[in-house]
C-alpha atoms as a PDB file:
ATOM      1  CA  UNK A   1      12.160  -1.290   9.137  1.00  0.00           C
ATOM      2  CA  UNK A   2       8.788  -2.227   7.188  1.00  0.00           C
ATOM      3  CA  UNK A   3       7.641  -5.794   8.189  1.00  0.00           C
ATOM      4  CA  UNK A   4       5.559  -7.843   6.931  1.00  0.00           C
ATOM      5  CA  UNK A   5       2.673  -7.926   8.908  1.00  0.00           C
ATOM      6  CA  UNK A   6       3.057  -3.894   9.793  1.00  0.00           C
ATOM      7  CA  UNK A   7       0.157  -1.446   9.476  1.00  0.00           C
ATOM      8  CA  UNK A   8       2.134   1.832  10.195  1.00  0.00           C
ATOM      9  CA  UNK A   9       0.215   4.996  10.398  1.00  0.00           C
ATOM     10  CA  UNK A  10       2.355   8.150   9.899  1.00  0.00           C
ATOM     11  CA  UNK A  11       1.693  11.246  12.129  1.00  0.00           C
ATOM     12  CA  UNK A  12       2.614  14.830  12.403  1.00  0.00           C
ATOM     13  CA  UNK A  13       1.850  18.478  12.076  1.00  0.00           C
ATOM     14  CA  UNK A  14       1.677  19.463   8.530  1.00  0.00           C
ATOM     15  CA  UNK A  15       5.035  19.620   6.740  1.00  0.00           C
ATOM     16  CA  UNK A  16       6.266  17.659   9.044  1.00  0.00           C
ATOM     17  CA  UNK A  17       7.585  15.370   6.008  1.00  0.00           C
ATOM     18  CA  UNK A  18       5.100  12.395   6.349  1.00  0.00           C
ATOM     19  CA  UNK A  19       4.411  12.269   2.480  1.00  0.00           C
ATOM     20  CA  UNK A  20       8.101  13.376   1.919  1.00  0.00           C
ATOM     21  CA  UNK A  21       8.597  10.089   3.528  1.00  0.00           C
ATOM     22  CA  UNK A  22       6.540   8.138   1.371  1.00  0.00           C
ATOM     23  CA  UNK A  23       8.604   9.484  -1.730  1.00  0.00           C
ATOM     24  CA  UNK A  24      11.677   8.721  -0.767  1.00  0.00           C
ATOM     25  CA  UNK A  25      10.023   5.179   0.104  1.00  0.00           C
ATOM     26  CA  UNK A  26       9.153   4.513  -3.523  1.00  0.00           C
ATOM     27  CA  UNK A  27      12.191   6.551  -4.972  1.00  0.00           C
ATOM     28  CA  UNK A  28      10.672   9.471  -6.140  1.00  0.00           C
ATOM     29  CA  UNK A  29      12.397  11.443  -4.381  1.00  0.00           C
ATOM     30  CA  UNK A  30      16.062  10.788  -2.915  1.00  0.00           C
ATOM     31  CA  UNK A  31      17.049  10.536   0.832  1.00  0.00           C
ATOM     32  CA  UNK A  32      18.920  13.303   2.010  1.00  0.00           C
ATOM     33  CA  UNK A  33      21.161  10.697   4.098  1.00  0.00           C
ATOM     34  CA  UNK A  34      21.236   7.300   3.882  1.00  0.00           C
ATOM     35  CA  UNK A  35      19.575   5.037   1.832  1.00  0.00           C
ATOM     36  CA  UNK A  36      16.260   2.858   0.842  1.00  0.00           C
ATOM     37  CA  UNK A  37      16.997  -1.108   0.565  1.00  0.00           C
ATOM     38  CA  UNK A  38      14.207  -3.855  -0.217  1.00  0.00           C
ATOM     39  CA  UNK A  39      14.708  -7.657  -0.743  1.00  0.00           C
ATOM     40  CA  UNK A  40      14.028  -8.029  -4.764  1.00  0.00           C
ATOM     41  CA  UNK A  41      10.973  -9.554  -4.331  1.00  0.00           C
ATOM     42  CA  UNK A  42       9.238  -6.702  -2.651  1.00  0.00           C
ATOM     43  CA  UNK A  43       7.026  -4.499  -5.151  1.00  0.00           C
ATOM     44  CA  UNK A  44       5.595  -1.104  -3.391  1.00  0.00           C
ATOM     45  CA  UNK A  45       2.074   0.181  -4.555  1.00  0.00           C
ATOM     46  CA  UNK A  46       1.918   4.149  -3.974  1.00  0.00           C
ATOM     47  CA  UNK A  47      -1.360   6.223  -3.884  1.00  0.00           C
ATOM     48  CA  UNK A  48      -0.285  10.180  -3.450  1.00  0.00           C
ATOM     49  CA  UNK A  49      -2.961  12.367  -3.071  1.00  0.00           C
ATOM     50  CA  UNK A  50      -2.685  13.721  -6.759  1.00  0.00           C
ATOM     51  CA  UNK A  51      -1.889  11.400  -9.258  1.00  0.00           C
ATOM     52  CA  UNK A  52      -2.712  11.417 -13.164  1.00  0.00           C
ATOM     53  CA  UNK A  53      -5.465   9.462 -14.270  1.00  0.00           C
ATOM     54  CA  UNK A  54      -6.259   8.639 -18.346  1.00  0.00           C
ATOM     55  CA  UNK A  55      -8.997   8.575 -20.676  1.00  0.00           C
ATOM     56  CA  UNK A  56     -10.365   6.142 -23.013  1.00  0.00           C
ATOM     57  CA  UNK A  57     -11.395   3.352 -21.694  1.00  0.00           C
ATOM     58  CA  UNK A  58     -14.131   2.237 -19.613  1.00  0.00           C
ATOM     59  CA  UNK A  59     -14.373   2.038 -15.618  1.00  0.00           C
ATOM     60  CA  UNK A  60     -13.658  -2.135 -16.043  1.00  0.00           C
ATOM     61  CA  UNK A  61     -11.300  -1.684 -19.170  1.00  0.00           C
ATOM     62  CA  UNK A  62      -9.153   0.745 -17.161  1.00  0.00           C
ATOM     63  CA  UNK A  63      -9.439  -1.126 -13.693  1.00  0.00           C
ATOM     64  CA  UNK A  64      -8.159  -4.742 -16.040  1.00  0.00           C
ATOM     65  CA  UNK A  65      -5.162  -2.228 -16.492  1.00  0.00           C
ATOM     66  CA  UNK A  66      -3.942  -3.666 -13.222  1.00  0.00           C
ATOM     67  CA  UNK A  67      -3.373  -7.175 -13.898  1.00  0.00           C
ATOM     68  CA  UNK A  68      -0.741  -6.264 -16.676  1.00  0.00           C
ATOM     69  CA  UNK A  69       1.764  -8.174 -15.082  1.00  0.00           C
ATOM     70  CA  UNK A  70      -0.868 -11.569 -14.172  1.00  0.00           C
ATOM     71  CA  UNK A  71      -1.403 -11.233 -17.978  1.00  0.00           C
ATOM     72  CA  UNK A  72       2.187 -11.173 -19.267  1.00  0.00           C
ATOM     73  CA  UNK A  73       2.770 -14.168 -16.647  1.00  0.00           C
ATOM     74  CA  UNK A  74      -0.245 -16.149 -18.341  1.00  0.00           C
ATOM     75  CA  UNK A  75       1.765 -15.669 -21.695  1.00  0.00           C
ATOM     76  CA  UNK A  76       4.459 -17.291 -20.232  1.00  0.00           C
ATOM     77  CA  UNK A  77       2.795 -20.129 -18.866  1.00  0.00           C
ATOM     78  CA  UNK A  78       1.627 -21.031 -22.603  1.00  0.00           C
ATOM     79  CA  UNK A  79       5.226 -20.652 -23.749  1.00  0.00           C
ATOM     80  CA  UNK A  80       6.508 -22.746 -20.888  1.00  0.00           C
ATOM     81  CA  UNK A  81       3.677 -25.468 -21.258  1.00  0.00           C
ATOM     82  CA  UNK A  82       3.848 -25.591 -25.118  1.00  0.00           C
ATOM     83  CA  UNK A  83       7.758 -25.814 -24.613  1.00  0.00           C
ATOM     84  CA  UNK A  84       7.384 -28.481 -22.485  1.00  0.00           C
ATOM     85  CA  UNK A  85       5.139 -30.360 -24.907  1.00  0.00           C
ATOM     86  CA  UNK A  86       6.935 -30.616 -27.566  1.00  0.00           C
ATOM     87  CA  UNK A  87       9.867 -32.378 -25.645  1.00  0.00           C
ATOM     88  CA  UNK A  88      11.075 -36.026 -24.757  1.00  0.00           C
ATOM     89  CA  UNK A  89      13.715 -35.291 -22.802  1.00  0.00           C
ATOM     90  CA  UNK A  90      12.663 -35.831 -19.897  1.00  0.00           C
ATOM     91  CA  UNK A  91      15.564 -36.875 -17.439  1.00  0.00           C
ATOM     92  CA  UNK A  92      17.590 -33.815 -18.517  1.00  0.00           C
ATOM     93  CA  UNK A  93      18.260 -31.196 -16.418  1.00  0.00           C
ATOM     94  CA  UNK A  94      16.865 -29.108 -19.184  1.00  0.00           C
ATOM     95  CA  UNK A  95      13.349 -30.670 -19.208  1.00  0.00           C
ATOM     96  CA  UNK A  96      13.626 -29.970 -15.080  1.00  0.00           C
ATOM     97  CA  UNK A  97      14.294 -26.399 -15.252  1.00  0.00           C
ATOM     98  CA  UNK A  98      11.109 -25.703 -17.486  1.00  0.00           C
ATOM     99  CA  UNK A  99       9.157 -27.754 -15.010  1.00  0.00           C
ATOM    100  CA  UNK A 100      10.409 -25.591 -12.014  1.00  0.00           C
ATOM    101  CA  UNK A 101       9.820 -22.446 -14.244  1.00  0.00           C
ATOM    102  CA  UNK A 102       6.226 -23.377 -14.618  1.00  0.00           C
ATOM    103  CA  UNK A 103       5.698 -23.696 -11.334  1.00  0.00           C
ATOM    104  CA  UNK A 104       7.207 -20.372 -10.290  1.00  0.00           C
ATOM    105  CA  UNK A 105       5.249 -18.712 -12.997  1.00  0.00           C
ATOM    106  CA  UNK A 106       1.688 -21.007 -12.158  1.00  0.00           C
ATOM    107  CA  UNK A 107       2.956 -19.687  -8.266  1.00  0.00           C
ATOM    108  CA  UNK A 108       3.123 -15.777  -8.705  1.00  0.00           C
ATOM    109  CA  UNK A 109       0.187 -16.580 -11.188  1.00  0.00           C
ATOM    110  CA  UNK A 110      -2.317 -17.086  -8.183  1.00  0.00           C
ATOM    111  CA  UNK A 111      -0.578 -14.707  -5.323  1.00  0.00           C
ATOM    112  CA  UNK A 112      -1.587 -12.175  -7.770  1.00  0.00           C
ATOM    113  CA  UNK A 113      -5.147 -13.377  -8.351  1.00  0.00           C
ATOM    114  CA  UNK A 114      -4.582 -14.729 -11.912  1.00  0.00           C
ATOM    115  CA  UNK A 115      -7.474 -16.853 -11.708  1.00  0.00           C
ATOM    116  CA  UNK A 116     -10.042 -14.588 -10.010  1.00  0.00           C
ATOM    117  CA  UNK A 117      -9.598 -11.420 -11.563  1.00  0.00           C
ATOM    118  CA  UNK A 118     -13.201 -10.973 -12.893  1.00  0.00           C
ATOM    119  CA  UNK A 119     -14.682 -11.926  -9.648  1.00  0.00           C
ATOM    120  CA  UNK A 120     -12.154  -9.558  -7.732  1.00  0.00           C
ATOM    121  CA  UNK A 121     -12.639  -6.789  -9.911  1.00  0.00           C
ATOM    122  CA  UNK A 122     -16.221  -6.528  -9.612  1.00  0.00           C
ATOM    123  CA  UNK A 123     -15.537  -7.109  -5.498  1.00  0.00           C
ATOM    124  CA  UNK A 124     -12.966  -4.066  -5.132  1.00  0.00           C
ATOM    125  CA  UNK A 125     -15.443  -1.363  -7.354  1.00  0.00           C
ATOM    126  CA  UNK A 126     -18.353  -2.192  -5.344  1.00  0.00           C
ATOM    127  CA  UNK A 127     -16.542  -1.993  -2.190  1.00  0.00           C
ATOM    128  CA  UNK A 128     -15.268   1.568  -3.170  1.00  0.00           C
ATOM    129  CA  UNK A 129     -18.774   2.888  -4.253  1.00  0.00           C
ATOM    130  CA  UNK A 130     -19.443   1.987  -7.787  1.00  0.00           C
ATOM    131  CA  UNK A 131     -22.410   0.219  -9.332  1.00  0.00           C
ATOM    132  CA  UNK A 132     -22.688  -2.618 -12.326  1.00  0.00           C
ATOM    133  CA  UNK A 133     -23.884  -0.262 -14.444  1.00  0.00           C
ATOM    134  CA  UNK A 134     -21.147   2.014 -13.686  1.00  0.00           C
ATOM    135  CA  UNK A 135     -18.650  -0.471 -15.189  1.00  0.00           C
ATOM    136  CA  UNK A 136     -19.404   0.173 -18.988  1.00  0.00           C
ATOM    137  CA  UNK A 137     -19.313   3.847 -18.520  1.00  0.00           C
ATOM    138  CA  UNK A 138     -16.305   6.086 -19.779  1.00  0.00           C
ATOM    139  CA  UNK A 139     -13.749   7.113 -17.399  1.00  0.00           C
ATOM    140  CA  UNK A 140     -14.233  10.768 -18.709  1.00  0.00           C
ATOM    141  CA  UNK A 141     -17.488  10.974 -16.880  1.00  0.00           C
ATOM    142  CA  UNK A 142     -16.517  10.684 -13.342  1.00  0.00           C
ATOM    143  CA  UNK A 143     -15.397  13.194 -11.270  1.00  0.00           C
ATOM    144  CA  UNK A 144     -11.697  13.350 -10.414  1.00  0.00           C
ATOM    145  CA  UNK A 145     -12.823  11.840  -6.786  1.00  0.00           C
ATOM    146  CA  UNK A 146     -14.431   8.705  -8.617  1.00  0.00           C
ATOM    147  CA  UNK A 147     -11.667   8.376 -10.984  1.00  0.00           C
ATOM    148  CA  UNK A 148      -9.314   8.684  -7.834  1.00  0.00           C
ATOM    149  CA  UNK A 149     -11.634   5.845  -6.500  1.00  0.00           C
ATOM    150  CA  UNK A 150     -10.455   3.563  -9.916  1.00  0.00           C
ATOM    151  CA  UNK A 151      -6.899   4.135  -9.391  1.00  0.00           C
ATOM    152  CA  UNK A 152      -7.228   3.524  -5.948  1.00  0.00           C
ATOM    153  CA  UNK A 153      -8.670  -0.101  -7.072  1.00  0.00           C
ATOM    154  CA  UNK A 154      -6.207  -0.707  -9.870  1.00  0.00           C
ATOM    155  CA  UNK A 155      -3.507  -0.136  -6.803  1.00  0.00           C
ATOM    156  CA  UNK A 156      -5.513  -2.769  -4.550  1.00  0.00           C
ATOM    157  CA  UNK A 157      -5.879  -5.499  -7.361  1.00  0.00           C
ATOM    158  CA  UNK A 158      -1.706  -5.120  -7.961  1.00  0.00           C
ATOM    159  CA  UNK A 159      -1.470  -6.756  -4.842  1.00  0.00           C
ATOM    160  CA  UNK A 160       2.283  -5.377  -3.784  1.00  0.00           C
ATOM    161  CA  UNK A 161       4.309  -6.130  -0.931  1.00  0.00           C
ATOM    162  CA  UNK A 162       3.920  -3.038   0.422  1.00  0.00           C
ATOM    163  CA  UNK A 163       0.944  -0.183   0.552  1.00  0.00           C
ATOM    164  CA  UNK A 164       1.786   3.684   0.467  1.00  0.00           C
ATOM    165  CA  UNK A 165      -1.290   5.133   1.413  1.00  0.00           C
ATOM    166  CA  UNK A 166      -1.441   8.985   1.429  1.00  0.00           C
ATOM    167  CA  UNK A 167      -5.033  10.356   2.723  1.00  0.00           C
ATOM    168  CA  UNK A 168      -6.728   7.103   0.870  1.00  0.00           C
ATOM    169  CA  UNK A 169      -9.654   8.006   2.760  1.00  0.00           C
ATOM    170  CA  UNK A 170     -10.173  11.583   0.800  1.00  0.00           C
ATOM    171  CA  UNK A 171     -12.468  10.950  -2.111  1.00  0.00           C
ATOM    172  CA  UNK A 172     -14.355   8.267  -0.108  1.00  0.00           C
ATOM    173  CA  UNK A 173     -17.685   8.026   1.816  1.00  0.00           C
ATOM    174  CA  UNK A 174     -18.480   6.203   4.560  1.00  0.00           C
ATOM    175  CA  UNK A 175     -19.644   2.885   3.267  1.00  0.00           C
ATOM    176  CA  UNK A 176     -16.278   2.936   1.045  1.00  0.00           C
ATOM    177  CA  UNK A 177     -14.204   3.826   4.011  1.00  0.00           C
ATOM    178  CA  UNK A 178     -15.624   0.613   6.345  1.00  0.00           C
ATOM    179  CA  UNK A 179     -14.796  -1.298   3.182  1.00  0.00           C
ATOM    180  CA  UNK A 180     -10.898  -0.475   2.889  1.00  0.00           C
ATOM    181  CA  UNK A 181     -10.939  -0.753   5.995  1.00  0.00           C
ATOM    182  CA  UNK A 182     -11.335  -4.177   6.315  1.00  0.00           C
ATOM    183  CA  UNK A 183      -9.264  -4.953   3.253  1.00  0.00           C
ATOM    184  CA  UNK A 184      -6.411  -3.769   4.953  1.00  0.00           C
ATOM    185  CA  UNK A 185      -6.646  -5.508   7.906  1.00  0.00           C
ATOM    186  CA  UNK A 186      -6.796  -8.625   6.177  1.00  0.00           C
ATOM    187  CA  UNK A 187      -4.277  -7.719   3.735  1.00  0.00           C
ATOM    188  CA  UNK A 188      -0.994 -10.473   3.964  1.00  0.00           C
ATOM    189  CA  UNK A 189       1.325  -7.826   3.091  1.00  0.00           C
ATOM    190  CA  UNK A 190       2.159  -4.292   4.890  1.00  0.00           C
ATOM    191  CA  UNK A 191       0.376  -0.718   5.010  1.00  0.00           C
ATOM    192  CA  UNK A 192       1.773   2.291   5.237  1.00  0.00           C
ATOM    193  CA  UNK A 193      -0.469   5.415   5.449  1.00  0.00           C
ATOM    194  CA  UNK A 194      -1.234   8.832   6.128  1.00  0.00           C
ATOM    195  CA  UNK A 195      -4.903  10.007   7.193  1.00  0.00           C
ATOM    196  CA  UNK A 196      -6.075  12.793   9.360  1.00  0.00           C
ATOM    197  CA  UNK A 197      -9.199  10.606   9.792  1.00  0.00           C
ATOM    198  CA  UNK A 198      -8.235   8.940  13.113  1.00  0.00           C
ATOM    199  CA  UNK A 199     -11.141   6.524  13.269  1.00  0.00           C
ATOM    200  CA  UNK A 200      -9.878   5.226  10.098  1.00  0.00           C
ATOM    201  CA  UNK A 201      -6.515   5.207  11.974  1.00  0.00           C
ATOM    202  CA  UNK A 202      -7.674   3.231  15.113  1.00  0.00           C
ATOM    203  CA  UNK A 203      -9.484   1.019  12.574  1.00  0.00           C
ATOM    204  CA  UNK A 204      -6.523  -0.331  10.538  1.00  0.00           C
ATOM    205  CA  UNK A 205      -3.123   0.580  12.269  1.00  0.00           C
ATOM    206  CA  UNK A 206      -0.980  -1.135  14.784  1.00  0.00           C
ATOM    207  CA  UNK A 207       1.886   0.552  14.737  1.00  0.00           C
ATOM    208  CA  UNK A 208       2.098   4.521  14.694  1.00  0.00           C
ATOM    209  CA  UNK A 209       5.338   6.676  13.711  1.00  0.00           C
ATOM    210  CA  UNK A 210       5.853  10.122  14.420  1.00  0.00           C
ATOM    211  CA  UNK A 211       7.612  12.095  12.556  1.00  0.00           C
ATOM    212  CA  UNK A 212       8.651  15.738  14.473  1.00  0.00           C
ATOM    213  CA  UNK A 213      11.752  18.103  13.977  1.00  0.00           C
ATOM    214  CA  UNK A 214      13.245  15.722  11.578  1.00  0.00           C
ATOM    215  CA  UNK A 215      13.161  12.326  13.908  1.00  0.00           C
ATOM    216  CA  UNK A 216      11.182   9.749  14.170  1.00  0.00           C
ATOM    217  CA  UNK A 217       9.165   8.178  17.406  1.00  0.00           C
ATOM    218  CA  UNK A 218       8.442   4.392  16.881  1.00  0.00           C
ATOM    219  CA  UNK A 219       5.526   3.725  18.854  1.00  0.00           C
ATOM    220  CA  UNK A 220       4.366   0.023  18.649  1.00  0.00           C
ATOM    221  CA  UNK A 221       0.289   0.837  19.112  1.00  0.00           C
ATOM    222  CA  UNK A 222      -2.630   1.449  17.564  1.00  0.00           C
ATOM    223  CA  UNK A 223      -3.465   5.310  17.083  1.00  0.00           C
ATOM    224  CA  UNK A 224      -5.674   5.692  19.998  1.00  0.00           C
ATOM    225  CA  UNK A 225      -2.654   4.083  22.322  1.00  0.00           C
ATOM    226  CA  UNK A 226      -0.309   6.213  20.658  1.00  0.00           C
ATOM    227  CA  UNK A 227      -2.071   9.337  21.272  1.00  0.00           C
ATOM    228  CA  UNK A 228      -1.829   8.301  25.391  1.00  0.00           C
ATOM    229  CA  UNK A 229       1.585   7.580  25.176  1.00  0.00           C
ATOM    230  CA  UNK A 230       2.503  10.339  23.751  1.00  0.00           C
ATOM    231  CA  UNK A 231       0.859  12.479  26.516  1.00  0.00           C
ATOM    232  CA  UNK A 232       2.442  11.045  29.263  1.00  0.00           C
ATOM    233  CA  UNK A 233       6.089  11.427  27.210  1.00  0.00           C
ATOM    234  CA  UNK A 234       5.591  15.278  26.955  1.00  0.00           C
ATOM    235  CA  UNK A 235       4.531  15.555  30.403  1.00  0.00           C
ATOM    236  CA  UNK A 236       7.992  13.530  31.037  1.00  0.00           C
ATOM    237  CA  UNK A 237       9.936  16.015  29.031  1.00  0.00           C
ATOM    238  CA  UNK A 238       7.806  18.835  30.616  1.00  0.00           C
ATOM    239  CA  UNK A 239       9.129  17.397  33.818  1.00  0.00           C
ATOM    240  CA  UNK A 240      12.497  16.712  32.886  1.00  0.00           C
ATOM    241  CA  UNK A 241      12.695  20.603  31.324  1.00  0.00           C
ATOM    242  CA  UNK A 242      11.538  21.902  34.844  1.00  0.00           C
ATOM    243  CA  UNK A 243      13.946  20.063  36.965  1.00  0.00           C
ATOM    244  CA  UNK A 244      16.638  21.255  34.648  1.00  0.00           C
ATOM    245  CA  UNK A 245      15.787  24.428  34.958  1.00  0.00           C
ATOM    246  CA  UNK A 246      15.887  24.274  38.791  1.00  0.00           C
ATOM    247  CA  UNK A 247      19.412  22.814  38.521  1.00  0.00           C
ATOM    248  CA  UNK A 248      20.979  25.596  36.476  1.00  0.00           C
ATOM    249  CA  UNK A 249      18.883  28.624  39.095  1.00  0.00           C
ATOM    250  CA  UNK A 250      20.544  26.691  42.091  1.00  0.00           C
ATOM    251  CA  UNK A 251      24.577  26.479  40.052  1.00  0.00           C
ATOM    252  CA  UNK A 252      23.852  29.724  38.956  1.00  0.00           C
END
């Protein structure tokens, strides 16, 4: 169960399924068992740690690529306000439906930053290492870690429900890093992340699963906390192994 407020950290050895886990999450991949369920409302943003990036535009052209969906909702604003002009009716229950329309639509407008996306574009490439004058420049020359660093952005401006966050922290330095950080921990929706960088870890996460032989291990703590916990349950199950073994020497 992803909650709202969660900042989960995944953790495990290597092929332990952690990013396996993340695409089955967003339905890339299906569940061997079971099944994924989210309310309708929910909208996932995933960052892998390869994904394709395009040509063509510049660094601000292809970051506005994010706010496709703010930009097909301030169509419909103009349809439902022009709509709403041109009628008289205005006891019908007709007349009230486009009114409550509007307001969704003027709603989900702002939650998705509708009305600041200039100022919020500019904020997000800064934070993640570019310059003004890189925002004219052509995608085509960055490197793939500064054109990871745009699609990284487009996936913060989208604003989902839910962040799937594999090694974010990859093509970033350390200025960048201190940035996302705090981005996610004021973020009003929910994280979800891999990173073997366990500052970055202790810096955003309070919640850490671990994912070993095919289970999970909920632990409801920040990485550092997890890490102690963890300890003191192996040396448990050392224990518990030990007195075991005593028990079958003595049947036997």
């Amino acid at each position: 169960m992803i909650n709202p407020r969660d900042r989960i950290g995944l953790v495990g050895k290597n092929g332990a399924g952690k990013s396996t886990l993340l695409k089955v999450i967003i339905g890339e991949q299906p569940p061997s068992g079971g099944q994924v369920s989210r309310p309708a409302e929910c909208t996932l943003g995933y960052l892998p740690q390869q994904m394709q990036v395009s040509d063509g535009r510049t660094v601000l052209e292809e970051t506005a690529t994010a706010f496709d969906r703010v930009n097909a909702l301030e169509k419909e604003i103009e349809r439902l306000t022009e709509q709403l002009s041109i009628r008289s009716d205005y006891e019908s229950d007709g007349y009230a439906e486009l009114i409550h329309q509007l307001n969704e639509a003027n709603d989900r407008f702002r939650i998705l930053g509708g009305e600041n996306r200039e100022a919020d574009m500019e904020k997000t490439l800064l934070g993640l290492g570019f310059e003004r004058k890189d925002f004219h420049r052509q995608t085509r020359e960055f490197s793939g870690g500064w054109r990871m660093r745009i699609e990284l952005a487009k996936l913060l401006l989208r604003r989902p429900s839910v962040f799937l966050l594999d090694e974010p922290t990859n093509h970033l330095d350390i200025e960048s890093i201190q940035w996302l950080e705090g981005y996610l921990r004021d973020y009003p929706g929910a994280v979800v992340l891999i990173s073997h960088d366990r500052a970055f870890l202790d810096a955003v996460i309070n919640r850490t699963i671990e994912l070993s032989l095919g289970k999970i291990t909920d632990y409801k703590v920040a990485y550092s906390n997890y890490v102690e916990l963890r300890a003191e349950r192996r040396e448990q199950q050392r224990a518990a192994f030990e007195n075991q073994q005593k028990l079958i020497e003595k049947t036997e």
